[in-house]
Protein backbone atom coordinates (compact mmCIF):
# COMPACT_ATOMS: atom_id res chain seq x y z
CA UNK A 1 -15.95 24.47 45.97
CA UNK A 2 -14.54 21.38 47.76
CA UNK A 3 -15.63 19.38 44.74
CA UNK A 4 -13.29 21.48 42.58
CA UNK A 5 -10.63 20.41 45.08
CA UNK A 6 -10.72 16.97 44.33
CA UNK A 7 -10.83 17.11 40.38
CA UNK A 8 -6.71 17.83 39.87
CA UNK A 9 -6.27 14.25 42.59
CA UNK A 10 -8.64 12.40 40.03
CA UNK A 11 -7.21 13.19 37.21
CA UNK A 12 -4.18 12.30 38.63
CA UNK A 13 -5.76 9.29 39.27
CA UNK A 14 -7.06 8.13 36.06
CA UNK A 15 -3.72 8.74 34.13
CA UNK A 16 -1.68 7.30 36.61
CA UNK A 17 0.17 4.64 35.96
CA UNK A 18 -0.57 2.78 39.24
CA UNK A 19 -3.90 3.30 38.79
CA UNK A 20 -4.80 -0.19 36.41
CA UNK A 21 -1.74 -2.58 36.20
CA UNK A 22 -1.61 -4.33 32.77
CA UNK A 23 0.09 -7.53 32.27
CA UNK A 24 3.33 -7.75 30.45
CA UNK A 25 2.33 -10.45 27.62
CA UNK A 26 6.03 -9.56 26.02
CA UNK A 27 8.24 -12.64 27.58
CA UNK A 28 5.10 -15.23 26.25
CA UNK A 29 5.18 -13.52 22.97
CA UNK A 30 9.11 -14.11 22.67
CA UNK A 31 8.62 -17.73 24.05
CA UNK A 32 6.17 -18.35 21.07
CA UNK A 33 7.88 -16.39 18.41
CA UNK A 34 11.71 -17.72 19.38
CA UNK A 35 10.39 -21.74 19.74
CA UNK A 36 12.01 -23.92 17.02
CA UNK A 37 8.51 -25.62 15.63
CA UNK A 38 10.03 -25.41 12.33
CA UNK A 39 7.33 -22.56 10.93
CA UNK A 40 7.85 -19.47 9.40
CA UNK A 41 7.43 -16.62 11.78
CA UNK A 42 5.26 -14.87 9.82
CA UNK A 43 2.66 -17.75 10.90
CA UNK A 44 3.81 -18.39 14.08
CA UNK A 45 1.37 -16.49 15.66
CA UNK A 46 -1.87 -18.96 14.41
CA UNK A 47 -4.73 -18.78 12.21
CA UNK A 48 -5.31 -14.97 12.46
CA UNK A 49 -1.71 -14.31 11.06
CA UNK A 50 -1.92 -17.07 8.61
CA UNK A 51 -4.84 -15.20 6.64
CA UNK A 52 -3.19 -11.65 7.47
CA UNK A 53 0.13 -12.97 5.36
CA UNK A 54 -2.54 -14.26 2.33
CA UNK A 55 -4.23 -11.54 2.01
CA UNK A 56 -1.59 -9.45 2.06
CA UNK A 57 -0.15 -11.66 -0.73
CA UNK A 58 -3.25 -11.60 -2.54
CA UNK A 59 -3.61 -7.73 -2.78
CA UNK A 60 0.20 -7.36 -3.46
CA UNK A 61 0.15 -9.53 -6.32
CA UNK A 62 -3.31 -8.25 -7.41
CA UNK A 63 -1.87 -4.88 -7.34
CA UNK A 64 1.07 -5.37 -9.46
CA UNK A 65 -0.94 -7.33 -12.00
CA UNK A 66 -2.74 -4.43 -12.45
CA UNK A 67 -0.38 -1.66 -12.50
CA UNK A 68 1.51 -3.60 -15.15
CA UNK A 69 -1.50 -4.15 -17.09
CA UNK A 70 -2.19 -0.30 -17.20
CA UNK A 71 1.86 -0.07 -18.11
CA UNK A 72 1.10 -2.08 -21.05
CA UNK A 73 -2.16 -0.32 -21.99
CA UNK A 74 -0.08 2.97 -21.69
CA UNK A 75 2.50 1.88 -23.40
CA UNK A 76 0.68 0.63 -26.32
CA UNK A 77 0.05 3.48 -29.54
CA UNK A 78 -3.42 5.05 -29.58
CA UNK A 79 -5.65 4.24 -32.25
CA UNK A 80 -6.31 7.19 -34.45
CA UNK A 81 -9.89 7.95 -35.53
């Protein structure tokens, strides 16, 4: 019965906020985003955002090739048999 006691104070406990501090990382993040280097800030961020933003590209201009292809096809008469 005493166990059942203690299982309200450690939940408490695990979903407190005082229970595991996390650092801020915000005012670094605004120190490398806001820093005049003369880059984009889509790419400020390094390497990992660099092939984030092409790939992006890639499938958004993939994907409007395509629907436009299957505009034309649609638009096109059918061939009767």
């Amino acid at each position: 019965m005493n166990q059942l006691l203690k299982v309200p104070v450690l939940a408490h406990r695990a979903f407190s906020s005082s229970a595991r501090q996390l650092k801020n990382k915000v005012p670094e993040a605004q120190k490398l985003f806001q820093a005049d280097n003369g880059l984009p800030v889509h790419i400020k961020g390094g390497t990992a955002d660099v092939l984030l933003y092409r790939a992006t590209m890639t499938l958004t201009i993939a994907g409007t090739c395509y629907s436009l292809y299957w505009l034309l096809v649609a638009s096109m008469p059918q061939k009767k048999a």
